[in-house]
N, C-alpha and C. Protein backbone atom coordinates (compact mmCIF):
# COMPACT_ATOMS: atom_id res chain seq x y z
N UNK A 1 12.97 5.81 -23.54
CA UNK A 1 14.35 5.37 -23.32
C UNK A 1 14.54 5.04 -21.84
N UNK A 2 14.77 3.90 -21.40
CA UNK A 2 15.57 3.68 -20.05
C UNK A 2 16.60 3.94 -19.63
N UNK A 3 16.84 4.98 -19.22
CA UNK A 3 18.44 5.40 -18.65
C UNK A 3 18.76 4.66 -17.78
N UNK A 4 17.87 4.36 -16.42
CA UNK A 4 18.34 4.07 -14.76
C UNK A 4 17.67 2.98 -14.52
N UNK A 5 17.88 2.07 -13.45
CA UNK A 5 17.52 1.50 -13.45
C UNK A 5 16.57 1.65 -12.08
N UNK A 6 15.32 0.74 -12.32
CA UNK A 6 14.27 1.23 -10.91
C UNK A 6 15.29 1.20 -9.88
N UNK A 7 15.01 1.86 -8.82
CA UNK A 7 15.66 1.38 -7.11
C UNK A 7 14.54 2.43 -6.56
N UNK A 8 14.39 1.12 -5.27
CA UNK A 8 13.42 1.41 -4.51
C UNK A 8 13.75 1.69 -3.16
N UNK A 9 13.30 3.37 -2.42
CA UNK A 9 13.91 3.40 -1.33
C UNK A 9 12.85 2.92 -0.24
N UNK A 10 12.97 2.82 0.56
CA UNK A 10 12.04 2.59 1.83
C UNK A 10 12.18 1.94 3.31
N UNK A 11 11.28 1.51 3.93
CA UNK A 11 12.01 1.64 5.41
C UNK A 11 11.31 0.12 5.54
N UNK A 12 12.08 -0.75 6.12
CA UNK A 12 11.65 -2.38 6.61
C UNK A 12 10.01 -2.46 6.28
N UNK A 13 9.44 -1.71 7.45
CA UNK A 13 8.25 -2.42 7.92
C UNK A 13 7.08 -1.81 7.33
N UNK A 14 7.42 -0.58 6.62
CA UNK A 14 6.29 0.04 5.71
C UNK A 14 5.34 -0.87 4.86
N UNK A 15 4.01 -0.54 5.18
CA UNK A 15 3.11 -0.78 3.87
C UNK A 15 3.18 0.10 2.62
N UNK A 16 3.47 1.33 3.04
CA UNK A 16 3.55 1.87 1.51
C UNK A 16 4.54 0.93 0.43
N UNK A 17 6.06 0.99 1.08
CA UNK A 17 6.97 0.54 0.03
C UNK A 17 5.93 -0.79 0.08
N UNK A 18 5.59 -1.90 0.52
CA UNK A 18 5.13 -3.19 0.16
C UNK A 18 4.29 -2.88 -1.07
N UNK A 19 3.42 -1.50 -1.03
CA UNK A 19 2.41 -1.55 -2.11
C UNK A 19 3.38 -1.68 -3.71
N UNK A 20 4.41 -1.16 -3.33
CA UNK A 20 5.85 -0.99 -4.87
C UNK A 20 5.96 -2.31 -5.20
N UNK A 21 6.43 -3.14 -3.84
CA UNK A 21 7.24 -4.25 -4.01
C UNK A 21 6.00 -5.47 -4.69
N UNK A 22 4.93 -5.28 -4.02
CA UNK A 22 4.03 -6.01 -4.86
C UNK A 22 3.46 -6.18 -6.20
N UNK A 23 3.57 -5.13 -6.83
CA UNK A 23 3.31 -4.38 -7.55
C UNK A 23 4.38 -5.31 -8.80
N UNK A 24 5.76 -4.65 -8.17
CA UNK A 24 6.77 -4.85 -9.12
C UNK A 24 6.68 -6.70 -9.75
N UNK A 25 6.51 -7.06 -8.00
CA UNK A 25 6.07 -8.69 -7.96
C UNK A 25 5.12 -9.49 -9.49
N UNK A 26 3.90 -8.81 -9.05
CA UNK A 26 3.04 -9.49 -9.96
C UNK A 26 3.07 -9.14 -11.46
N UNK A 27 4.14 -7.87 -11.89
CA UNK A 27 4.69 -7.24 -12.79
C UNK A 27 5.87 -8.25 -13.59
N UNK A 28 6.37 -8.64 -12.27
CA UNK A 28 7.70 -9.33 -13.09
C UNK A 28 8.99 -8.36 -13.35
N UNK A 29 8.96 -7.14 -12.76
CA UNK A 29 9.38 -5.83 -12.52
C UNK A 29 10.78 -6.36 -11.38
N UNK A 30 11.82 -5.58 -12.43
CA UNK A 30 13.31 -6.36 -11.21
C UNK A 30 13.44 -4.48 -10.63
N UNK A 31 13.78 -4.80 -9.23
CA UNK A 31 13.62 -3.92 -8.26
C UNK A 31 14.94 -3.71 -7.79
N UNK A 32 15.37 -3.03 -7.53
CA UNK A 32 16.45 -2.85 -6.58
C UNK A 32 16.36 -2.02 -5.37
N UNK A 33 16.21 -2.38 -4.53
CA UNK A 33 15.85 -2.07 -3.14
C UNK A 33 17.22 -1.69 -2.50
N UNK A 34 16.52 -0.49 -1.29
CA UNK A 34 17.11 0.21 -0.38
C UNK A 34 16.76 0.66 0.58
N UNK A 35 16.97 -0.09 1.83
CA UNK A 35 15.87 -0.12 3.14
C UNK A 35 16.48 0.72 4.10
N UNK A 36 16.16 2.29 4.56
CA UNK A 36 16.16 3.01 5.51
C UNK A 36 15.87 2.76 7.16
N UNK A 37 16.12 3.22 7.87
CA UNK A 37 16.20 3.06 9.26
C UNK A 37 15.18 4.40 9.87
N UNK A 38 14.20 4.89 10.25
CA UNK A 38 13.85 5.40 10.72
C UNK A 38 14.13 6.42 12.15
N UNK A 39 14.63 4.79 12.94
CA UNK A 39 14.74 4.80 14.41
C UNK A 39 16.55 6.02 14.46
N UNK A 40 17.30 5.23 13.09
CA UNK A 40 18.48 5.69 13.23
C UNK A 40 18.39 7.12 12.56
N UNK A 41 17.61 7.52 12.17
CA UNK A 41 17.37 8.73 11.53
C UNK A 41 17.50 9.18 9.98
N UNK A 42 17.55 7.86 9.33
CA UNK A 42 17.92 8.18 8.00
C UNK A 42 17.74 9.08 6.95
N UNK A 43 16.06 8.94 7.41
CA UNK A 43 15.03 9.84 6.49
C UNK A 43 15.29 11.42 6.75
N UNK A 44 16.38 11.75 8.22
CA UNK A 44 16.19 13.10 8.18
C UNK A 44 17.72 13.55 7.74
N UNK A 45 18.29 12.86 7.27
CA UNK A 45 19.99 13.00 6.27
C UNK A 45 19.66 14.44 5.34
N UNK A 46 20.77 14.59 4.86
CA UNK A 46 20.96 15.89 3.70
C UNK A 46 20.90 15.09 2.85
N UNK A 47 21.23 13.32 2.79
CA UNK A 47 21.54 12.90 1.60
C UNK A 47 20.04 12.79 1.23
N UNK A 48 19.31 11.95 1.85
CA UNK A 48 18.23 11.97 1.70
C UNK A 48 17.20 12.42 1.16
N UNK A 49 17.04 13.95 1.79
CA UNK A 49 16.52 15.08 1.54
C UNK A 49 16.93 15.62 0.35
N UNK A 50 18.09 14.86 -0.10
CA UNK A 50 17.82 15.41 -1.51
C UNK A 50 17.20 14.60 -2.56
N UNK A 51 16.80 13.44 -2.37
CA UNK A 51 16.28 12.50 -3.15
C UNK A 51 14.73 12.80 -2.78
N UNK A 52 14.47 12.96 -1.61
CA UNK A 52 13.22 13.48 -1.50
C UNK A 52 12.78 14.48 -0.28
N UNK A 53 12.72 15.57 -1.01
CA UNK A 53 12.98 16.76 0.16
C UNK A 53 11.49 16.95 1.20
N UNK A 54 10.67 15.79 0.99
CA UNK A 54 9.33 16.00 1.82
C UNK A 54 9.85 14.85 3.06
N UNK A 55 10.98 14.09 2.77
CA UNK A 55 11.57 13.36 4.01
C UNK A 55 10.53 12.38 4.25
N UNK A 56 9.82 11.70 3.24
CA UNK A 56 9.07 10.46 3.53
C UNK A 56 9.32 9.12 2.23
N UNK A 57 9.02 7.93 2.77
CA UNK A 57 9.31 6.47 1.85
C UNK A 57 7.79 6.05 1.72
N UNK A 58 7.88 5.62 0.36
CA UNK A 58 8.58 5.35 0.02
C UNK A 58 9.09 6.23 -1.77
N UNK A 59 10.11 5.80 -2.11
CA UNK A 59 10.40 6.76 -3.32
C UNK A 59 11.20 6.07 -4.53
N UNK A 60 10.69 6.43 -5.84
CA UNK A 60 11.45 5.00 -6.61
C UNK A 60 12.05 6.29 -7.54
N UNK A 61 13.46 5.87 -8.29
CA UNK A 61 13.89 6.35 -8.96
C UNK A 61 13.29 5.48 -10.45
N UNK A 62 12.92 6.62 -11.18
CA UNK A 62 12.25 6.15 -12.09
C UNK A 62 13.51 5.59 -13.48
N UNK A 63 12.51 5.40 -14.36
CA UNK A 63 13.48 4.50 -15.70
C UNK A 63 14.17 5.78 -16.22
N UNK A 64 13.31 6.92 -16.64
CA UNK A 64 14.02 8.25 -16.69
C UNK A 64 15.22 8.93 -15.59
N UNK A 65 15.20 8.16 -14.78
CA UNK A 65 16.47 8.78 -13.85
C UNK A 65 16.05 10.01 -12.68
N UNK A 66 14.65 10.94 -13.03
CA UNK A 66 14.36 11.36 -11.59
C UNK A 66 13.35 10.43 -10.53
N UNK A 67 13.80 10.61 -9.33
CA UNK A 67 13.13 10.25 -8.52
C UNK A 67 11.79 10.70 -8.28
N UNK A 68 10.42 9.55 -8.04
CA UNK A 68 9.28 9.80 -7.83
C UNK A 68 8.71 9.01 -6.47
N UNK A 69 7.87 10.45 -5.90
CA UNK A 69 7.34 9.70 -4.30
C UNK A 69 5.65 9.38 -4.43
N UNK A 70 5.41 9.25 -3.42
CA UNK A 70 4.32 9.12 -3.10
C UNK A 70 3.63 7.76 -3.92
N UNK A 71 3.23 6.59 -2.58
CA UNK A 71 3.22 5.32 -3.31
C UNK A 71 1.91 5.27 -4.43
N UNK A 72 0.75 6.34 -4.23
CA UNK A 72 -0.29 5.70 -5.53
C UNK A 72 0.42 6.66 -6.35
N UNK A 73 1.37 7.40 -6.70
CA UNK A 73 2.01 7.62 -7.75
C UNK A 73 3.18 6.96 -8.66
N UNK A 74 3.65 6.38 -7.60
CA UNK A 74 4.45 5.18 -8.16
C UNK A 74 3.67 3.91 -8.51
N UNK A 75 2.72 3.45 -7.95
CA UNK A 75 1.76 2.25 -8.70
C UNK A 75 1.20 2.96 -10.22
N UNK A 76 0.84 4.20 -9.94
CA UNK A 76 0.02 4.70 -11.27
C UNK A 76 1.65 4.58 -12.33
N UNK A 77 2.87 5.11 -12.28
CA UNK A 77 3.67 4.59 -13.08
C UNK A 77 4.23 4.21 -13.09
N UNK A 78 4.36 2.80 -12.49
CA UNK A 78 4.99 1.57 -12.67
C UNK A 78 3.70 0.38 -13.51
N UNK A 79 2.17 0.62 -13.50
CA UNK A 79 1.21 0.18 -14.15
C UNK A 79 1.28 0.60 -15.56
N UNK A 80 1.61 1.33 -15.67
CA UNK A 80 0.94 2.09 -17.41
C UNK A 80 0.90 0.92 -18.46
N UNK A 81 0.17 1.09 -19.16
CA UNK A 81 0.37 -0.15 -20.27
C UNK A 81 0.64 -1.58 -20.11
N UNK A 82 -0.11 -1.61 -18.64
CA UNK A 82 -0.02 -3.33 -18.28
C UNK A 82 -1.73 -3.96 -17.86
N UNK A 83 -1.96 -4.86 -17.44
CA UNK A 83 -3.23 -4.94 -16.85
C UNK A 83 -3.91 -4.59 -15.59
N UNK A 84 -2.77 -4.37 -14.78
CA UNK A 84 -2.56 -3.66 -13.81
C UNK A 84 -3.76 -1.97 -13.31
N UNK A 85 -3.37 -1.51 -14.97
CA UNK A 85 -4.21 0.22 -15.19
C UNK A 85 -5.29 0.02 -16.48
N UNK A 86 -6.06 -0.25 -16.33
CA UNK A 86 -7.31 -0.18 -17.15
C UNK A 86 -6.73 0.76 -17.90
N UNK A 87 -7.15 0.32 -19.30
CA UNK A 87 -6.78 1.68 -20.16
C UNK A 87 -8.36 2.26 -20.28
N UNK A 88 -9.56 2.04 -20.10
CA UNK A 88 -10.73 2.60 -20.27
C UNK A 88 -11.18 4.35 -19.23
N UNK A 89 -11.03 4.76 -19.59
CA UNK A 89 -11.25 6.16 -19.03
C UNK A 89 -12.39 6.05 -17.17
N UNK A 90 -12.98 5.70 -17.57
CA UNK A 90 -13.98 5.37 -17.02
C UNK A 90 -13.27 4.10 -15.84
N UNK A 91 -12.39 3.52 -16.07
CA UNK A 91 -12.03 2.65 -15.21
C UNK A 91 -10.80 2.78 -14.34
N UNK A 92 -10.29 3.54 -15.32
CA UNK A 92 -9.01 4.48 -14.70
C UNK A 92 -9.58 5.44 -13.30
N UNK A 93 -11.02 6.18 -13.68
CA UNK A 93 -11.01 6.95 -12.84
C UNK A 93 -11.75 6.19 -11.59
N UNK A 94 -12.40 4.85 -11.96
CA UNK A 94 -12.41 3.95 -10.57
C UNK A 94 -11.22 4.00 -9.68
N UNK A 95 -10.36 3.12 -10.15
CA UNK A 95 -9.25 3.00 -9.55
C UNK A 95 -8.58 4.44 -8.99
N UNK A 96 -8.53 5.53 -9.44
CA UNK A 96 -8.33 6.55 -8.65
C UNK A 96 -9.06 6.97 -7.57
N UNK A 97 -10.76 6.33 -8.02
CA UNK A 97 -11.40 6.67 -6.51
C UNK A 97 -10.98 5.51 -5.57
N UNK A 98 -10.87 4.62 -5.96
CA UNK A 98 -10.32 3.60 -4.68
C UNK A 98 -8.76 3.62 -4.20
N UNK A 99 -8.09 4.49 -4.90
CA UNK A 99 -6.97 5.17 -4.37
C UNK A 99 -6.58 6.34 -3.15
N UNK A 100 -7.92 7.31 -3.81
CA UNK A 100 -8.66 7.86 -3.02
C UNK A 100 -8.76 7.60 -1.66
N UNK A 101 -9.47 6.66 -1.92
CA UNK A 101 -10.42 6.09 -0.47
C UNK A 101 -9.50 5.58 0.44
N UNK A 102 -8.02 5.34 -0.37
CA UNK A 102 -6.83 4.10 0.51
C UNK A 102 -6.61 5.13 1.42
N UNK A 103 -5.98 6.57 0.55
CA UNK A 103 -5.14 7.32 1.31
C UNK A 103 -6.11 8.06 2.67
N UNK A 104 -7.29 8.38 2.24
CA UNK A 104 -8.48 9.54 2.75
C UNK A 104 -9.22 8.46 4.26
N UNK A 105 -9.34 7.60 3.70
CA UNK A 105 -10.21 6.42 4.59
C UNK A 105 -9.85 5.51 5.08
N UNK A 106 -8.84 4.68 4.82
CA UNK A 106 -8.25 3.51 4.82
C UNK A 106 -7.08 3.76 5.52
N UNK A 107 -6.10 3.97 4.88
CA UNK A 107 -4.24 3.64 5.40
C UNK A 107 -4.23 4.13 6.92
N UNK A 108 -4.45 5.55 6.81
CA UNK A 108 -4.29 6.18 8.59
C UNK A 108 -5.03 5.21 9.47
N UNK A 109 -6.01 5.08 9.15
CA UNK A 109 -6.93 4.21 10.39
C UNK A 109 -6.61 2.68 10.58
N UNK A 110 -5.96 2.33 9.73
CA UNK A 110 -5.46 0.70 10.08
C UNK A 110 -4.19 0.68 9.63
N UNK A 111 -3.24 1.30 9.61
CA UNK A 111 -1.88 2.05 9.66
C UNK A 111 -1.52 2.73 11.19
N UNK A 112 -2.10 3.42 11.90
CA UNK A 112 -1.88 3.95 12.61
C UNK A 112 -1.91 2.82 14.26
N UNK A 113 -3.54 2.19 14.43
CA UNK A 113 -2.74 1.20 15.23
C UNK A 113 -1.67 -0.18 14.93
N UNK A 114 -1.56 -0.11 14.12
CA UNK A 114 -0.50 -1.40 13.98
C UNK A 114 0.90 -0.58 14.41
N UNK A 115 1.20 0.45 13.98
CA UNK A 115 2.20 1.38 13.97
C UNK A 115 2.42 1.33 16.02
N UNK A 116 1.64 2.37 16.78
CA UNK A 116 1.83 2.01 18.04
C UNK A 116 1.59 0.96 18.59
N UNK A 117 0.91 -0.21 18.38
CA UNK A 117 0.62 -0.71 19.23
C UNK A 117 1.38 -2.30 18.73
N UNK A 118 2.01 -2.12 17.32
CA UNK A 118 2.62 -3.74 17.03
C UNK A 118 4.26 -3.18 16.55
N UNK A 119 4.42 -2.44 16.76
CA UNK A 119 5.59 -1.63 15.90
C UNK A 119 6.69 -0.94 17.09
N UNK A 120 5.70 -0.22 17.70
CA UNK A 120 6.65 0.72 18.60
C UNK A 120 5.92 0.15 19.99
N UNK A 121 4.63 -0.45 20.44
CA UNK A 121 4.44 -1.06 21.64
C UNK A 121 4.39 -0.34 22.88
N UNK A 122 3.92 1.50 22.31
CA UNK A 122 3.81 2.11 22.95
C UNK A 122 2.08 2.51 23.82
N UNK A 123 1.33 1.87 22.58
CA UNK A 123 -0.07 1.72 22.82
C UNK A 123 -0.67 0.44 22.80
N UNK A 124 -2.11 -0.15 23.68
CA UNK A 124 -2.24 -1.22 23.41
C UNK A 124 -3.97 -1.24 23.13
N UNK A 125 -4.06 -2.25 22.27
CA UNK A 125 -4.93 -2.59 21.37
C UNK A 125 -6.46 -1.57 21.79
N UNK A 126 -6.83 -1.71 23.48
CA UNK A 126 -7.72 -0.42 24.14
C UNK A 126 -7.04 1.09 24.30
N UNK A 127 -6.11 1.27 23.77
CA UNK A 127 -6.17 2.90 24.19
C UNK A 127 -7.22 3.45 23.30
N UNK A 128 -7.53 4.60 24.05
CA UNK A 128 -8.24 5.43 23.30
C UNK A 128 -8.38 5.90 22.21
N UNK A 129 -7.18 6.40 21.66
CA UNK A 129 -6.92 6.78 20.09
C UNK A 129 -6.91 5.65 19.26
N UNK A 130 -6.07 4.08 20.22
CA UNK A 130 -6.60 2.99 18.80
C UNK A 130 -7.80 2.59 18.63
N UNK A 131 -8.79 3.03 19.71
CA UNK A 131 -10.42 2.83 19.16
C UNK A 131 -10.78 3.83 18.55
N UNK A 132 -10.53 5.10 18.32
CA UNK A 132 -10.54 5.92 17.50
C UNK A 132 -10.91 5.37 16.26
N UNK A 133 -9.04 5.29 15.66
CA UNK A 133 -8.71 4.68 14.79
C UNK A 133 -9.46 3.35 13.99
N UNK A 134 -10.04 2.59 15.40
CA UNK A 134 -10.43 1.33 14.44
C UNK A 134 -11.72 1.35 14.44
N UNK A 135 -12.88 2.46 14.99
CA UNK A 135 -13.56 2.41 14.80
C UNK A 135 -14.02 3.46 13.59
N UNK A 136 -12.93 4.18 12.81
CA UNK A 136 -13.11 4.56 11.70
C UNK A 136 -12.79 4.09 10.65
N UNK A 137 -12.05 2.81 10.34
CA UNK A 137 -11.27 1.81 10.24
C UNK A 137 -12.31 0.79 9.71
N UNK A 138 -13.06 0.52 10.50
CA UNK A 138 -14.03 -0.48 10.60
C UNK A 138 -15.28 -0.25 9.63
N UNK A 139 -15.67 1.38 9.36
CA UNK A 139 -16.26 1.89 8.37
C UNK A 139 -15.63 1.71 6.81
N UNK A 140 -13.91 1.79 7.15
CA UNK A 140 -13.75 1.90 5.83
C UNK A 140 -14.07 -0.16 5.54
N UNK A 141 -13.47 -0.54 6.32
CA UNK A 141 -13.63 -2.14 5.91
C UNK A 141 -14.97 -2.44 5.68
N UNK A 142 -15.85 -1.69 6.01
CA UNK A 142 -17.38 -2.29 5.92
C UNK A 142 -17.68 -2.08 4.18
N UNK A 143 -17.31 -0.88 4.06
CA UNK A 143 -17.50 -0.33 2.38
C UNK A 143 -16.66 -1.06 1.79
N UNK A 144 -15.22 -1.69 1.61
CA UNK A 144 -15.03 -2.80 1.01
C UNK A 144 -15.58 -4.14 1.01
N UNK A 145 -16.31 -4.37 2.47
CA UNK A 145 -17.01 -6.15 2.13
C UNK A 145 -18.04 -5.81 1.45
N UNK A 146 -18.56 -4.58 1.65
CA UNK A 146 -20.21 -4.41 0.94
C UNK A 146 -19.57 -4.32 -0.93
N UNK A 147 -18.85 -3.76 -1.23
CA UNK A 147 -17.68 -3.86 -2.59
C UNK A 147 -17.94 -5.29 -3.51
N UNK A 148 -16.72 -6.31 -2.23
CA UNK A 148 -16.55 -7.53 -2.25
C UNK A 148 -17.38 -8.46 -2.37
N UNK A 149 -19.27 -8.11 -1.78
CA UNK A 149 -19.74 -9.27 -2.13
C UNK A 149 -20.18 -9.27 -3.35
N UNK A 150 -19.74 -7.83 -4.14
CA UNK A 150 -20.61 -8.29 -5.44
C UNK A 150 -19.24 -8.46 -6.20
N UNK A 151 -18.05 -7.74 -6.10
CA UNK A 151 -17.09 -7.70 -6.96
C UNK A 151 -15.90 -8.77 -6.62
N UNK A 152 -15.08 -9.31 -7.57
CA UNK A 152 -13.96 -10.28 -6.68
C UNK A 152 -12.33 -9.23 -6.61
N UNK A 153 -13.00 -8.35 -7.74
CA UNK A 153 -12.18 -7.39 -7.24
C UNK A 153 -12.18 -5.45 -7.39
N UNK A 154 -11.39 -4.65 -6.88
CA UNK A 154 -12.18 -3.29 -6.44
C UNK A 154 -12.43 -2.98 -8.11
N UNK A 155 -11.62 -2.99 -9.20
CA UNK A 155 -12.03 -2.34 -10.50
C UNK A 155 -12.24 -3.61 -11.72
N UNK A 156 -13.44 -3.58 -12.52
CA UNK A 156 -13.15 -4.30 -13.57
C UNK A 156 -12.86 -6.36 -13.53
N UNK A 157 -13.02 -6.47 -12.53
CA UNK A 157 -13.15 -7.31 -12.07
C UNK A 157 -11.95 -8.45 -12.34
N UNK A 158 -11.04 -8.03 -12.43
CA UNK A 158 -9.45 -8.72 -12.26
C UNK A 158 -8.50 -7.66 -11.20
N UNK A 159 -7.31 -8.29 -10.80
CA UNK A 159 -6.52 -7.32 -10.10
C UNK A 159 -6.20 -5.77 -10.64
N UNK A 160 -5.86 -5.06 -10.57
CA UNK A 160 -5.99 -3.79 -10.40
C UNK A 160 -4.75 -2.91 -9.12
N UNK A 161 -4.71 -1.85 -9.67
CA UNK A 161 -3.23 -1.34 -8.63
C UNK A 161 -4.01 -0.84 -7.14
N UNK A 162 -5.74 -0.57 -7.61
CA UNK A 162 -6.75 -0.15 -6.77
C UNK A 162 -6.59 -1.66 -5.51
N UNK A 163 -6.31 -2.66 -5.91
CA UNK A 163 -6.25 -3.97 -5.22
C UNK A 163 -4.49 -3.72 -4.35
N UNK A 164 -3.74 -3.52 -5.08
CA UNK A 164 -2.42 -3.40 -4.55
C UNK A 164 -2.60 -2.32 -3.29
N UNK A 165 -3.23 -1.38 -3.89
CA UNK A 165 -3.12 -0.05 -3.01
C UNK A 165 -3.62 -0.39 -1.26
N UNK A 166 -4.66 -1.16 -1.61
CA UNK A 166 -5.45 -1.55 -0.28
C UNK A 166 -4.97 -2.95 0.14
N UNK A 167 -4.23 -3.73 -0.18
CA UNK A 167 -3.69 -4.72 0.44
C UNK A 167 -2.56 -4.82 1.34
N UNK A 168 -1.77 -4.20 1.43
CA UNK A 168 -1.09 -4.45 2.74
C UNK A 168 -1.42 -4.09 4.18
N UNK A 169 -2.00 -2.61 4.32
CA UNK A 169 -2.42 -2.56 5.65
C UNK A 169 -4.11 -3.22 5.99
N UNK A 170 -4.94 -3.50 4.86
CA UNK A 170 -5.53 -4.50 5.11
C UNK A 170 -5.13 -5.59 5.92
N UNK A 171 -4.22 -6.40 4.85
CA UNK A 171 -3.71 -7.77 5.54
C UNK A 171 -3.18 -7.93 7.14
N UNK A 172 -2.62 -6.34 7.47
CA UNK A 172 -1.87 -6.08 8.18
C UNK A 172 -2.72 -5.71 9.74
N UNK A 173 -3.93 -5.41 9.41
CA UNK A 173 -4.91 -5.10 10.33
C UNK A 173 -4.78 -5.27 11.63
N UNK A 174 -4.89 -6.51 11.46
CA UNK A 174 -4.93 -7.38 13.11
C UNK A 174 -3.67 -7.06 13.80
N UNK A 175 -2.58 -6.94 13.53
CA UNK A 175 -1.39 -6.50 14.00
C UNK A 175 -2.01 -5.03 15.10
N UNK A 176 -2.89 -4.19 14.43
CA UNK A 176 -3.56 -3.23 15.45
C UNK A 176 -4.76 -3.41 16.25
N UNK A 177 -5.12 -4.83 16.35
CA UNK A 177 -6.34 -5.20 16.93
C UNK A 177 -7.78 -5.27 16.26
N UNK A 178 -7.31 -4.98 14.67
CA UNK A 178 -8.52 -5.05 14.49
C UNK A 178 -9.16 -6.57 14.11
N UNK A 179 -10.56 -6.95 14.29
CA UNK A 179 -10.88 -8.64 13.68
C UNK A 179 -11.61 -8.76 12.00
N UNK A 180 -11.01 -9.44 11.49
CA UNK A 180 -11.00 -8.98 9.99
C UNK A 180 -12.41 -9.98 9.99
N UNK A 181 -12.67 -10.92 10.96
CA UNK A 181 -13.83 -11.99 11.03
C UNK A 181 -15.05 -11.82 10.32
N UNK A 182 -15.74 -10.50 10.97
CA UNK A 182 -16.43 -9.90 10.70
C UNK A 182 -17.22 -9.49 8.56
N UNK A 183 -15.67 -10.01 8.45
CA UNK A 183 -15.45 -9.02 6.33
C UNK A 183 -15.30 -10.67 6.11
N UNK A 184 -15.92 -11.13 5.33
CA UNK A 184 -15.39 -12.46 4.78
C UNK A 184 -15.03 -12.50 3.38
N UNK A 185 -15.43 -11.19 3.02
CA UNK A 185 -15.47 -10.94 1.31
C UNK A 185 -13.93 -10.18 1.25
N UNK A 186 -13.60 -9.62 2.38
CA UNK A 186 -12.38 -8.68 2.41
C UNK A 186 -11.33 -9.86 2.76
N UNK A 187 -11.53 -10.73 3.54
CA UNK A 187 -10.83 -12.19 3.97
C UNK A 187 -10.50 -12.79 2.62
N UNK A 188 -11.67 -13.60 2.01
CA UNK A 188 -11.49 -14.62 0.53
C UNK A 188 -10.48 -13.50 -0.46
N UNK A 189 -10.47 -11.93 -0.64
CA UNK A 189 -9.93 -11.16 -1.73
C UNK A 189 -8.29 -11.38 -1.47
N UNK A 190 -7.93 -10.90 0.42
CA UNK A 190 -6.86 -10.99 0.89
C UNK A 190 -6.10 -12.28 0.11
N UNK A 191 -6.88 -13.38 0.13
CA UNK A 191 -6.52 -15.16 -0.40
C UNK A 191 -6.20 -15.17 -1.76
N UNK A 192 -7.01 -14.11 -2.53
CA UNK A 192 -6.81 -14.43 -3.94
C UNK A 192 -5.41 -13.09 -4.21
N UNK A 193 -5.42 -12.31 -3.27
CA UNK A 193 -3.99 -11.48 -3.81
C UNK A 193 -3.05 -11.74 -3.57
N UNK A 194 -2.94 -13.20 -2.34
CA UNK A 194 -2.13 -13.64 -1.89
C UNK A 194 -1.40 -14.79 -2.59
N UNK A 195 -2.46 -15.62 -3.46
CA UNK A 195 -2.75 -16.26 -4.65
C UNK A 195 -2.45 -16.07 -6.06
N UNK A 196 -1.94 -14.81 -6.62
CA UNK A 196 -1.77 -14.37 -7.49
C UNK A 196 0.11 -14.69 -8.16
N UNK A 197 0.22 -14.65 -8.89
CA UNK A 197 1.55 -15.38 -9.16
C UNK A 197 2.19 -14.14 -9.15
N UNK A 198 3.24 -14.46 -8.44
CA UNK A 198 4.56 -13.33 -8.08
C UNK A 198 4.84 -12.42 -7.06
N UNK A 199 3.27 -12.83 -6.05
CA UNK A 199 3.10 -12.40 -4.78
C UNK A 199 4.31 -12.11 -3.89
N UNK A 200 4.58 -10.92 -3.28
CA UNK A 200 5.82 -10.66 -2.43
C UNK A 200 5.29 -10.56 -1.10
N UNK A 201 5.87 -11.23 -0.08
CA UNK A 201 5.47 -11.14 0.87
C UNK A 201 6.13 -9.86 1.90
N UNK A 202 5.43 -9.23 2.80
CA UNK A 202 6.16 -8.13 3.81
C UNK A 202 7.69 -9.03 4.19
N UNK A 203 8.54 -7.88 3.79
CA UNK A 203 10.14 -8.57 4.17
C UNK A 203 11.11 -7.06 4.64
């Protein structure tokens, strides 16, 4: 039964909420959006905190009417029963390891310099911590082109939420200095998700 209707909370410039909004995109999924302020303090409200008391975006109120966080939990159910989530056991638990890998390997390290150094402009592309960052960063991108040259995509070989999950701060890379030049298989995938009908762009 659908009681509520989706609404999506989140903050402008996030990749997480983008991973929703894309999602909903290539779904055909009507969204109703609600964009937080960070700077102004939104996320640390009472109102807030009660919609999600861990004080992070992004967070969708589900068709059942409670609210659910954490974005590969909202891709895992906003997918169910589409093409989106492999129904094969075995493919399901791909896509959880490349979910895995977004949150564990991926997001922080090419999330984190775009964040200071294109966002807040407090760090620049050589500080120390963003070579840190992108030189762990650079490992995770290597294990996706090595992926990419055999696969066109991470599960099963059509799009996948495992594809959603890793596409925005991918795309978003260079914003922290990193050169995507290097991945040409991670480049052509970026083209075809970009390519995909119902594509939402960062807004």
């Amino acid at each position: 039964m659908n009681h509520a209707a989706l609404e999506l909370v989140d903050t402008v410039h996030t990749g997480n909420g983008w991973k929703v909004r894309l999602l909903c995109g290539y779904l055909g999924i009507a969204l109703q959006r609600r964009s937080l302020s960070i700077v102004e303090g939104d996320l640390d409200t009472e109102v807030f905190r009660q919609i999600n008391p861990w004080g992070q975006v992004p967070v969708l109120r589900t068709r059942e009417g409670p609210w659910l966080a954490e974005s590969a939990a909202i891709l895992w159910y906003l997918a169910q029963g589409t093409d989106f989530l492999p129904a094969d056991p075995l493919a399901q638990a791909q896509v959880l390891q490349w979910l895995s890998f977004e949150q564990t390997q991926h997001m922080t390290n090419l999330a984190q310099p775009r964040l200071w150094v294109a966002l807040r402009g407090t760090m620049t592309v050589d500080d120390p911590a963003v070579l840190a960052w992108r030189e762990q960063g650079d490992k995770a991108l290597a294990q996706m082109e090595v992926h990419l040259q055999l696969h066109r995509y991470f599960v099963g070989g059509r799009p996948s939420i495992a594809d959603v999950a890793l596409f925005p701060y991918t795309c978003m890379a260079e914003q922290g200095g990193y050169d995507l030049h290097p991945y040409p298989s991670v480049r052509h995938w970026l083209e075809r998700m970009q390519a995909l009908a119902g594509y939402v762009p960062l807004s």
